[in-house]
Structures are given as structure tokens and as C-alpha cells.
N, C-alpha and C. Protein backbone atom coordinates (compact mmCIF):
# COMPACT_ATOMS: atom_id res chain seq x y z
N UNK A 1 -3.12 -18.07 6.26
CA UNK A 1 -2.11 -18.09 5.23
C UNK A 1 -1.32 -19.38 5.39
N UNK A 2 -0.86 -20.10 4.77
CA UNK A 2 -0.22 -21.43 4.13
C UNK A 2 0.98 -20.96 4.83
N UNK A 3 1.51 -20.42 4.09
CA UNK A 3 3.10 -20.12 3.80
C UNK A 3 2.97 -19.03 3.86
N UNK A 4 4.06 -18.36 4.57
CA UNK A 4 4.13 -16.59 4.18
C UNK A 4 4.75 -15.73 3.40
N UNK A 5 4.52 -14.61 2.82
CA UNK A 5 4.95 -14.40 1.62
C UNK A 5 6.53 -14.28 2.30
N UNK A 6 7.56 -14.13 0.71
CA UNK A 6 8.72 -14.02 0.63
C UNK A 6 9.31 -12.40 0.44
N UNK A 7 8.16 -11.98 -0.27
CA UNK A 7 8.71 -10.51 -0.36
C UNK A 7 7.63 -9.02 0.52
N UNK A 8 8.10 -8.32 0.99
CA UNK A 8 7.70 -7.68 1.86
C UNK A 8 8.14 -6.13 1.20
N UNK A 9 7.22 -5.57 0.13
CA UNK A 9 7.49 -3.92 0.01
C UNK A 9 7.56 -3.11 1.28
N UNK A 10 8.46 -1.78 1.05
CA UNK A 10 8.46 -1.52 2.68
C UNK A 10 8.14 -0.13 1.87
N UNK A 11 7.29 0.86 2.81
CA UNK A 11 6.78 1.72 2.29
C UNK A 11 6.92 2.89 3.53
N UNK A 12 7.89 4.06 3.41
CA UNK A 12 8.37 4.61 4.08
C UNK A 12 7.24 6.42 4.37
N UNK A 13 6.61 6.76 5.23
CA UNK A 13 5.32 7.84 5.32
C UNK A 13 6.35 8.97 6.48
N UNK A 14 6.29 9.98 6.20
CA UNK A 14 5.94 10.96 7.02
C UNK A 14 5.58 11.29 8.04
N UNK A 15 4.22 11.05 8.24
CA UNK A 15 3.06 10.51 9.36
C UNK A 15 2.64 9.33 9.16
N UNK A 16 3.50 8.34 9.54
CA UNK A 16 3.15 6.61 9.73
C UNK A 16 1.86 6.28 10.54
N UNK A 17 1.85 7.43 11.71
CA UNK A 17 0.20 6.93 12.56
C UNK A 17 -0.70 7.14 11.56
N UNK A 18 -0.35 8.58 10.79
CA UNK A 18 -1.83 8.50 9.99
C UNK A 18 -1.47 7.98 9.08
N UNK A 19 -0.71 7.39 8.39
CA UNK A 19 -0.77 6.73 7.11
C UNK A 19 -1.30 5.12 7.61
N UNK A 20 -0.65 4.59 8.71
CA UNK A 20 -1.40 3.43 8.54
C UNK A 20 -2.94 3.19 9.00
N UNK A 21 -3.52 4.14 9.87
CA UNK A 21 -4.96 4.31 9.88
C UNK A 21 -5.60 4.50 8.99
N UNK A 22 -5.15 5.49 7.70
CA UNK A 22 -5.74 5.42 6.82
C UNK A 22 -5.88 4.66 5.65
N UNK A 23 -4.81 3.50 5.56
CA UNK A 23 -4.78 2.32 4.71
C UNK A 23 -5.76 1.24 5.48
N UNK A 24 -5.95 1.23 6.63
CA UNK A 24 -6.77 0.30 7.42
C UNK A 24 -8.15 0.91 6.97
N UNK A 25 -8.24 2.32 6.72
CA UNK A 25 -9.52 3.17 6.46
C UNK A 25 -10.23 2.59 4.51
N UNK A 26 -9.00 2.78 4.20
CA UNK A 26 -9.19 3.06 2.52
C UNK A 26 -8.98 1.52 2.20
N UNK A 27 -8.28 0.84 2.36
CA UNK A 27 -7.96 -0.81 1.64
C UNK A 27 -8.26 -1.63 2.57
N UNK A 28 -8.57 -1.76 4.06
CA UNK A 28 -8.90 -2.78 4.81
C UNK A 28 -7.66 -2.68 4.95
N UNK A 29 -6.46 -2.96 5.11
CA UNK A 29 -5.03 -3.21 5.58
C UNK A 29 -5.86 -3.53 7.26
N UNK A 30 -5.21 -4.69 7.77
CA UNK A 30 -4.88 -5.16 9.58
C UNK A 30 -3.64 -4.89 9.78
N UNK A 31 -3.42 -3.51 11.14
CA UNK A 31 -2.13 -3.99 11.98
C UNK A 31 -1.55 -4.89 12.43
N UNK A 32 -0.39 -5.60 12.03
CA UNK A 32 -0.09 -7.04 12.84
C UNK A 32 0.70 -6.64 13.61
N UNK A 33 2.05 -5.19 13.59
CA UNK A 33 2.73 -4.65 15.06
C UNK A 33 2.84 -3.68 14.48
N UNK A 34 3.23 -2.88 15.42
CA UNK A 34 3.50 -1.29 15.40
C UNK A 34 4.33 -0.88 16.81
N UNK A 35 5.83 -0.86 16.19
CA UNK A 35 6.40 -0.59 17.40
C UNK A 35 7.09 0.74 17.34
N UNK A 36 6.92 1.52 18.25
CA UNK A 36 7.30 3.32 18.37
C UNK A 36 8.69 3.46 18.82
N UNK A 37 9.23 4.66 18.79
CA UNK A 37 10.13 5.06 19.73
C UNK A 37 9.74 6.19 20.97
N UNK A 38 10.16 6.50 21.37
CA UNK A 38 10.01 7.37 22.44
C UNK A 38 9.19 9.04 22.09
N UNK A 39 9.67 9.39 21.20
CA UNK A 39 8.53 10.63 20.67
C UNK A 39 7.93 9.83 19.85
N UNK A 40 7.22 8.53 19.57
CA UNK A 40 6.13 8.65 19.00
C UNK A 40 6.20 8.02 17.40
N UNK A 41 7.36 8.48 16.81
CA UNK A 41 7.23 7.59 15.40
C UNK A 41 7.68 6.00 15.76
N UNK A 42 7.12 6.02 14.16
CA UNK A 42 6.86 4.29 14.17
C UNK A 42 8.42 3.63 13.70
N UNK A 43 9.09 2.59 14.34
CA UNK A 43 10.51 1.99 13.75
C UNK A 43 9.78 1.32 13.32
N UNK A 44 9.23 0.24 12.97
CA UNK A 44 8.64 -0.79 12.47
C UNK A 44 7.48 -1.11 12.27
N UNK A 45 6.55 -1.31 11.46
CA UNK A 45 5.21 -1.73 11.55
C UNK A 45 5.42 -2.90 10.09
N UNK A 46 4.13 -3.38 10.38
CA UNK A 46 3.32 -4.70 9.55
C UNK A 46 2.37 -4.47 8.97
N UNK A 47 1.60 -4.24 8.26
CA UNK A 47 0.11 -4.61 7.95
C UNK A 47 -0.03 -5.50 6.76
N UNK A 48 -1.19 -5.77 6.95
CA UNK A 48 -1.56 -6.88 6.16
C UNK A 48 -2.69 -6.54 5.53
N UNK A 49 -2.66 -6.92 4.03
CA UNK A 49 -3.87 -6.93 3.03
C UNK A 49 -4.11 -7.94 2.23
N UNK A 50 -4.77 -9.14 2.65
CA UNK A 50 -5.37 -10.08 2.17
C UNK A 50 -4.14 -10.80 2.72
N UNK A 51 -3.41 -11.96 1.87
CA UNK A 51 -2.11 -12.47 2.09
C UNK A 51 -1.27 -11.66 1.81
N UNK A 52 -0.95 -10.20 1.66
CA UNK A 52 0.31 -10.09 2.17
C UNK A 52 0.74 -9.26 2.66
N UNK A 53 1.62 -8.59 3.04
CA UNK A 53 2.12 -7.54 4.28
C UNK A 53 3.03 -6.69 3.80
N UNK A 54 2.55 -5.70 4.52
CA UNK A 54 3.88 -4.50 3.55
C UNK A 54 4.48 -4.10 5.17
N UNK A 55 5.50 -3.43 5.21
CA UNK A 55 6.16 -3.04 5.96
C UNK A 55 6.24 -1.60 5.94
N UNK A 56 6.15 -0.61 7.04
CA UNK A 56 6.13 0.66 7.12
C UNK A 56 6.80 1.19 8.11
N UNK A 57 7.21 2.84 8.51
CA UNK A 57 7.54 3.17 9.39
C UNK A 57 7.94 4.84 8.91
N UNK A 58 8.36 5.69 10.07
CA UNK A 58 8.33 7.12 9.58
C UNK A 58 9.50 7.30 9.00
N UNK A 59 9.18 8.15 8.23
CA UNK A 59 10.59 8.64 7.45
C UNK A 59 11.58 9.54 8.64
N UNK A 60 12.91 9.17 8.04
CA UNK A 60 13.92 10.08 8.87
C UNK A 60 14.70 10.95 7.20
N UNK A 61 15.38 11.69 8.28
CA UNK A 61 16.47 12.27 7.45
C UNK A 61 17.47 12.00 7.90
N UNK A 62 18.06 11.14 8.88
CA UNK A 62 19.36 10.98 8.67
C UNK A 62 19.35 9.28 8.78
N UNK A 63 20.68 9.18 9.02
CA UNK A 63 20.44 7.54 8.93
C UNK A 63 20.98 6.94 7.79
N UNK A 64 21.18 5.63 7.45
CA UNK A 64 21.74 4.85 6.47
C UNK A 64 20.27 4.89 5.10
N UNK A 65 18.99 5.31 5.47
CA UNK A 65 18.11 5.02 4.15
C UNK A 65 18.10 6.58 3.76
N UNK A 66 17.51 7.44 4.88
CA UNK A 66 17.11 8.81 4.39
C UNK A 66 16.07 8.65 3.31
N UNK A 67 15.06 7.87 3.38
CA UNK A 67 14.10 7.75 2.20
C UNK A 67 12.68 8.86 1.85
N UNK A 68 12.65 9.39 0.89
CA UNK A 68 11.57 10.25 0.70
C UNK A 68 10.40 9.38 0.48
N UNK A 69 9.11 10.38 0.82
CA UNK A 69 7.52 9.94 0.29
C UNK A 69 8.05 10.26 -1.52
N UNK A 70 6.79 9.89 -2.18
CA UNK A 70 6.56 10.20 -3.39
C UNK A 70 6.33 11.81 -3.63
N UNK A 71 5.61 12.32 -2.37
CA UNK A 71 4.77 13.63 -2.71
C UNK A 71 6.14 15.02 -2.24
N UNK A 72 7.18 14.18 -1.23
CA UNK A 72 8.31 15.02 -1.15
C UNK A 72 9.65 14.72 -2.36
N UNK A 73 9.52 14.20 -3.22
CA UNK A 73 10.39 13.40 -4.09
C UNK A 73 9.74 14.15 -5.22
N UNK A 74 8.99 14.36 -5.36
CA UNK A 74 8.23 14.75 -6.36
C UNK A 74 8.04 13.66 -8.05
N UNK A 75 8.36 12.47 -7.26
CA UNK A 75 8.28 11.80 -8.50
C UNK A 75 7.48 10.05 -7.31
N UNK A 76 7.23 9.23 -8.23
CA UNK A 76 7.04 7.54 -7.81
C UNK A 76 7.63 6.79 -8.34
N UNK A 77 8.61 5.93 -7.67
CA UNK A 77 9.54 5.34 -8.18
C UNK A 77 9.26 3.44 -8.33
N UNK A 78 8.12 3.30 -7.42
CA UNK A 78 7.67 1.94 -7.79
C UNK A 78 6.07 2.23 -7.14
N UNK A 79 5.35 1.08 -7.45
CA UNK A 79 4.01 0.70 -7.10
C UNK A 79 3.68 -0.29 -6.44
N UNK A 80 2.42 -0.36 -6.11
CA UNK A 80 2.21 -1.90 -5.86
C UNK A 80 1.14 -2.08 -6.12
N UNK A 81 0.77 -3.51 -6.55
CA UNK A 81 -0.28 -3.92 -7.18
C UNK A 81 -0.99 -4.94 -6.34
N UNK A 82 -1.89 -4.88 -5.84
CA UNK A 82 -2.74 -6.37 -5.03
C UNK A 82 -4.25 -6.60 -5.88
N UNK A 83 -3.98 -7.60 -5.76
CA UNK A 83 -5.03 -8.45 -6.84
C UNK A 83 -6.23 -8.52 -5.67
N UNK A 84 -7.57 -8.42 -5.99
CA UNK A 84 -8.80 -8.57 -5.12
C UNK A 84 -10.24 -8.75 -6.29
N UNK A 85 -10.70 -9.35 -5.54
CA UNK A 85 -12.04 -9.66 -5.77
C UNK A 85 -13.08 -9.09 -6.34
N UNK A 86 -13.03 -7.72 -5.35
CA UNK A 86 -14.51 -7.07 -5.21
C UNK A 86 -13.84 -5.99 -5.63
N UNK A 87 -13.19 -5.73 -7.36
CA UNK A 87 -12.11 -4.22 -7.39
C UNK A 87 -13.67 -2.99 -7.27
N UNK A 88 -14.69 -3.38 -7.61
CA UNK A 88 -15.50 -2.16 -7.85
C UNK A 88 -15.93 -1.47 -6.13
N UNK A 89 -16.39 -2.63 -5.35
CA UNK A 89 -16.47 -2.30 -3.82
C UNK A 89 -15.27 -1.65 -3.60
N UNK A 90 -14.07 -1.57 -3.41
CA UNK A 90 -12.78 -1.57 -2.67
C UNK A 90 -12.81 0.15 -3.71
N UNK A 91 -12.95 -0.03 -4.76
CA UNK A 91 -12.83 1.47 -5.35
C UNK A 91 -13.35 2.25 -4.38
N UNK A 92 -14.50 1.97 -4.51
CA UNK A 92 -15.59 3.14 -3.84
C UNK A 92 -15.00 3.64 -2.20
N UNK A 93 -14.42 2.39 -1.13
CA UNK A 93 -14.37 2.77 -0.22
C UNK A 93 -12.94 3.65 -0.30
N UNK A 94 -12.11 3.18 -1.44
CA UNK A 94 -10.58 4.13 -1.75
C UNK A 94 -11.01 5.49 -1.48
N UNK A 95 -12.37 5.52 -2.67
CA UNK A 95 -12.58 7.18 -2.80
C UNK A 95 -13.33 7.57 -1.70
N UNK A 96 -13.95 7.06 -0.82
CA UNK A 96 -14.82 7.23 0.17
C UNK A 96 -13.55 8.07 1.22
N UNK A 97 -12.45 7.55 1.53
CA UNK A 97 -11.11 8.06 2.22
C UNK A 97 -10.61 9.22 1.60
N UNK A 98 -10.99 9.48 0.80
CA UNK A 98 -10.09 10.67 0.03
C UNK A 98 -8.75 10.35 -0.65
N UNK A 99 -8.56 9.08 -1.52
CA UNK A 99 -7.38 8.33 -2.32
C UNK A 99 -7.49 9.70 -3.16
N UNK A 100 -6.59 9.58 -4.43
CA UNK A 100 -5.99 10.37 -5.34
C UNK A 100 -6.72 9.35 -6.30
N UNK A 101 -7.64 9.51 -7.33
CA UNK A 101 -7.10 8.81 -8.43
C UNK A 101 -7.17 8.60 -9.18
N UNK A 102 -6.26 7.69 -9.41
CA UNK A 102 -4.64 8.07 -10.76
C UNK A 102 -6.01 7.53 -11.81
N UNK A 103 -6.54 6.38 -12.37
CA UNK A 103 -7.18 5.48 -12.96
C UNK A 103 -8.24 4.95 -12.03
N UNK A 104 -9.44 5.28 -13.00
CA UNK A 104 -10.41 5.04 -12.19
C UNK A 104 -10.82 3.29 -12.33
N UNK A 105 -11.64 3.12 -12.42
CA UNK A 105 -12.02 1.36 -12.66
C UNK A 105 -12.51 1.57 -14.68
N UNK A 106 -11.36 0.47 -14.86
CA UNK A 106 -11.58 -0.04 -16.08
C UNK A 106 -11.31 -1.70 -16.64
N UNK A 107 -11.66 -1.53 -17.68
CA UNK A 107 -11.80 -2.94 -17.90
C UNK A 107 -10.25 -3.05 -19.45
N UNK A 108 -9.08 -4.17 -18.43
CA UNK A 108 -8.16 -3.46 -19.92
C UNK A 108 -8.60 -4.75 -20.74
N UNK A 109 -7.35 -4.82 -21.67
CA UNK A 109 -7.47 -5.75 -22.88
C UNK A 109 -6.91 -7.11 -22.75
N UNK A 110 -5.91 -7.20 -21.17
CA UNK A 110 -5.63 -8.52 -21.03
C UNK A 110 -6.13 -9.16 -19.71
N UNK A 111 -7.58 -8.77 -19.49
CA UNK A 111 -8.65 -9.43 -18.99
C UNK A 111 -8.92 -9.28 -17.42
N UNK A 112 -7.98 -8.09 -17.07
CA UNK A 112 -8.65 -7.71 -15.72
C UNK A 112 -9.27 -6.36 -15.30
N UNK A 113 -10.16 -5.79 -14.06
CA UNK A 113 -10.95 -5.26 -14.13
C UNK A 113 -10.10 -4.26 -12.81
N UNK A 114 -9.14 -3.15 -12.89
CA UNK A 114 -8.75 -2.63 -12.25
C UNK A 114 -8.92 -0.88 -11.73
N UNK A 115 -8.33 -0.85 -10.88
CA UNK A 115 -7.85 1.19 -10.72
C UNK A 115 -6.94 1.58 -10.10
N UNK A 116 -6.23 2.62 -10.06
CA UNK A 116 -5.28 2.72 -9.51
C UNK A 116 -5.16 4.31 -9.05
N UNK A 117 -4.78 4.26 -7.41
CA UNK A 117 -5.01 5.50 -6.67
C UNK A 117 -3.28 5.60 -6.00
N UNK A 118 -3.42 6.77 -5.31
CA UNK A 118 -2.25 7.50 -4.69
C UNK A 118 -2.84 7.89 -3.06
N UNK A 119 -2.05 7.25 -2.38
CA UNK A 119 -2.67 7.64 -0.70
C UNK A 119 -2.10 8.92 -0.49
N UNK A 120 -2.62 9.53 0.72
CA UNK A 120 -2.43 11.03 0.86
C UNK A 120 -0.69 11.29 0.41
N UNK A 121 0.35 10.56 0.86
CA UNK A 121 1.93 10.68 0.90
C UNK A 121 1.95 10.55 -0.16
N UNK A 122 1.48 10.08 -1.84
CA UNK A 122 1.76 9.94 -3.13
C UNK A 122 2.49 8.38 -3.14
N UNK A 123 2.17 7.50 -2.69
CA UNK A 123 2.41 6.35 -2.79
C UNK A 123 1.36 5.39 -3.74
N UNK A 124 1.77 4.75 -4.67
CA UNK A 124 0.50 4.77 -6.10
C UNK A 124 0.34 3.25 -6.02
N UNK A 125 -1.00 2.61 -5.50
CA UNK A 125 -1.17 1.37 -5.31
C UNK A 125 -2.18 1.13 -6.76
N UNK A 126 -2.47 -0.12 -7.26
CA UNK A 126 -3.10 -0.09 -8.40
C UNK A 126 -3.99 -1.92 -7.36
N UNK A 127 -5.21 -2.05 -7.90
CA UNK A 127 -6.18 -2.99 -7.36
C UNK A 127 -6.85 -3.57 -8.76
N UNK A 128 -6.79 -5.12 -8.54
CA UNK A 128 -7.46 -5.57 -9.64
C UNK A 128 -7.65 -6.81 -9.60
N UNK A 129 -8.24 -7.65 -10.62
CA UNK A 129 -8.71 -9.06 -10.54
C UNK A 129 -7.22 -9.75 -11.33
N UNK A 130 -6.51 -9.36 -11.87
CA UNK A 130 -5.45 -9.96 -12.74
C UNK A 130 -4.62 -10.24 -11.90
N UNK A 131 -4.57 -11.70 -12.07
CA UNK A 131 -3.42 -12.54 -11.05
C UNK A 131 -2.91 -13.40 -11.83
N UNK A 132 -1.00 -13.23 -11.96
CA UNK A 132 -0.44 -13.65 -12.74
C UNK A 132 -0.38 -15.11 -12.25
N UNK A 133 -0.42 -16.11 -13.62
CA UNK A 133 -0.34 -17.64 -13.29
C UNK A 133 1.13 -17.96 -12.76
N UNK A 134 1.08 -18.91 -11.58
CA UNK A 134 2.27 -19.37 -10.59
C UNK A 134 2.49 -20.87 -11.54
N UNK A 135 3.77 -20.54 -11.68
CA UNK A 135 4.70 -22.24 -12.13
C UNK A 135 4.00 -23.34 -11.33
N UNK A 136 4.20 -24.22 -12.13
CA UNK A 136 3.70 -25.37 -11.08
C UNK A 136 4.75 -25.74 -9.98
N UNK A 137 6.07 -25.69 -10.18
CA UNK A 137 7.13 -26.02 -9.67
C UNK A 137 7.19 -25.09 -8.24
């Protein structure tokens, strides 16, 4: 990577061990750290998918965030989208993991070839060839 990205979604699981094994399982995601506390959940983790890195760790209930999954919230309040290559390969191994999903592989009308799934916690990632053009500046 050149430069590293500027923005970092942070995506808050339940079971962080198994959620990030199974994003390493279903999207290729690499651990770059994973640091625990003393029983075992995760304060901090990294992973990385292609260039860029999301940030994770277990949910609490108390604390300054108190943040819910999607699937205890009962709603999704944002997404994320990563642009890739091979969207029809990367489908198959989504569903190969047992993803949710939302949209299967289609082809839309402003020229990319995507799908979009929900990992076990209801967290709704969408995969596709459409990569918005960067300013020259």
C-alpha cells in the first residue's frame, strides 16, 4: 500500500474471535493485530481487505459506546462497500461460509457487477467492480 487509508469503519461483533475468523473465512480479510483482555475479548483488532482495514472488537454494554450488532438492534444502520475484481469468485466463497444474502450477483445499470451479503452478526457488506473516479487533486 502507497499511502494508508484515511478512514477506518469500525465494526463492533459479539463474538469478535469468531467474527474475525470468519471474515478471514468468507472475504479473505488478513489479521494485522488482535489485542485481548484478560477473559478473552478483543479491545482492538485490524484486518485488512485488499487496501483497506476495518477495525473491530467485542461489543460491551457499558462504557462510553455501548454499541449493538445489527442482528441485536434489529435494524443496519450503515454498510460497507469494497470494490474487487473477481465479484463472481468472492460470491461463491461468501456463500461457501454461510453469508446471508441480501443480493445475489447482478449486473446494475451504472456499470458494475455486484452482491451484497450480511455476516453471521447482521453486518451488510456489498462487493463489486464499481469504483468511484478519484479527483485528480
Amino acid at each position: 500500500m502507497s499511502s494508508p487509508p484515511n478512514i477506518y469503519p469500525v465494526l463492533q461483533y459479539r463474538d469478535a474471535p469468531a467474527a474475525m475468523a470468519w471474515l478471514e473465512r468468507a472475504f479473505g480479510c488478513r489479521i494485522l493485530s488482535d489485542h485481548r483482555d484478560d477473559a478473552g475479548a478483543v479491545v482492538h483488532a485490524e484486518l485488512m481487505l485488499g487496501n483497506g482495514i476495518i477495525m473491530t472488537g467485542s461489543c460491551k454494554d457499558d462504557g462510553p459506546f455501548m454499541l449493538k450488532t445489527p442482528r441485536e438492534a434489529g435494524v443496519s444502520t450503515q454498510s460497507i462497500y469494497v470494490v474487487v475484481a473477481e465479484v463472481d469468485a468472492l460470491f461463491e466463497r461468501a456463500k461457501a461460509a454461510g453469508a446471508e444474502i441480501v443480493w445475489g450477483i447482478r449486473d446494475t445499470d451504472y456499470g458494475s457487477r455486484d452482491f451484497s451479503v450480511r455476516d453471521p452478526e447482521g453486518h451488510l457488506w456489498s462487493f463489486g467492480t464499481y469504483a468511484p473516479t478519484l479527483p485528480a487533486d
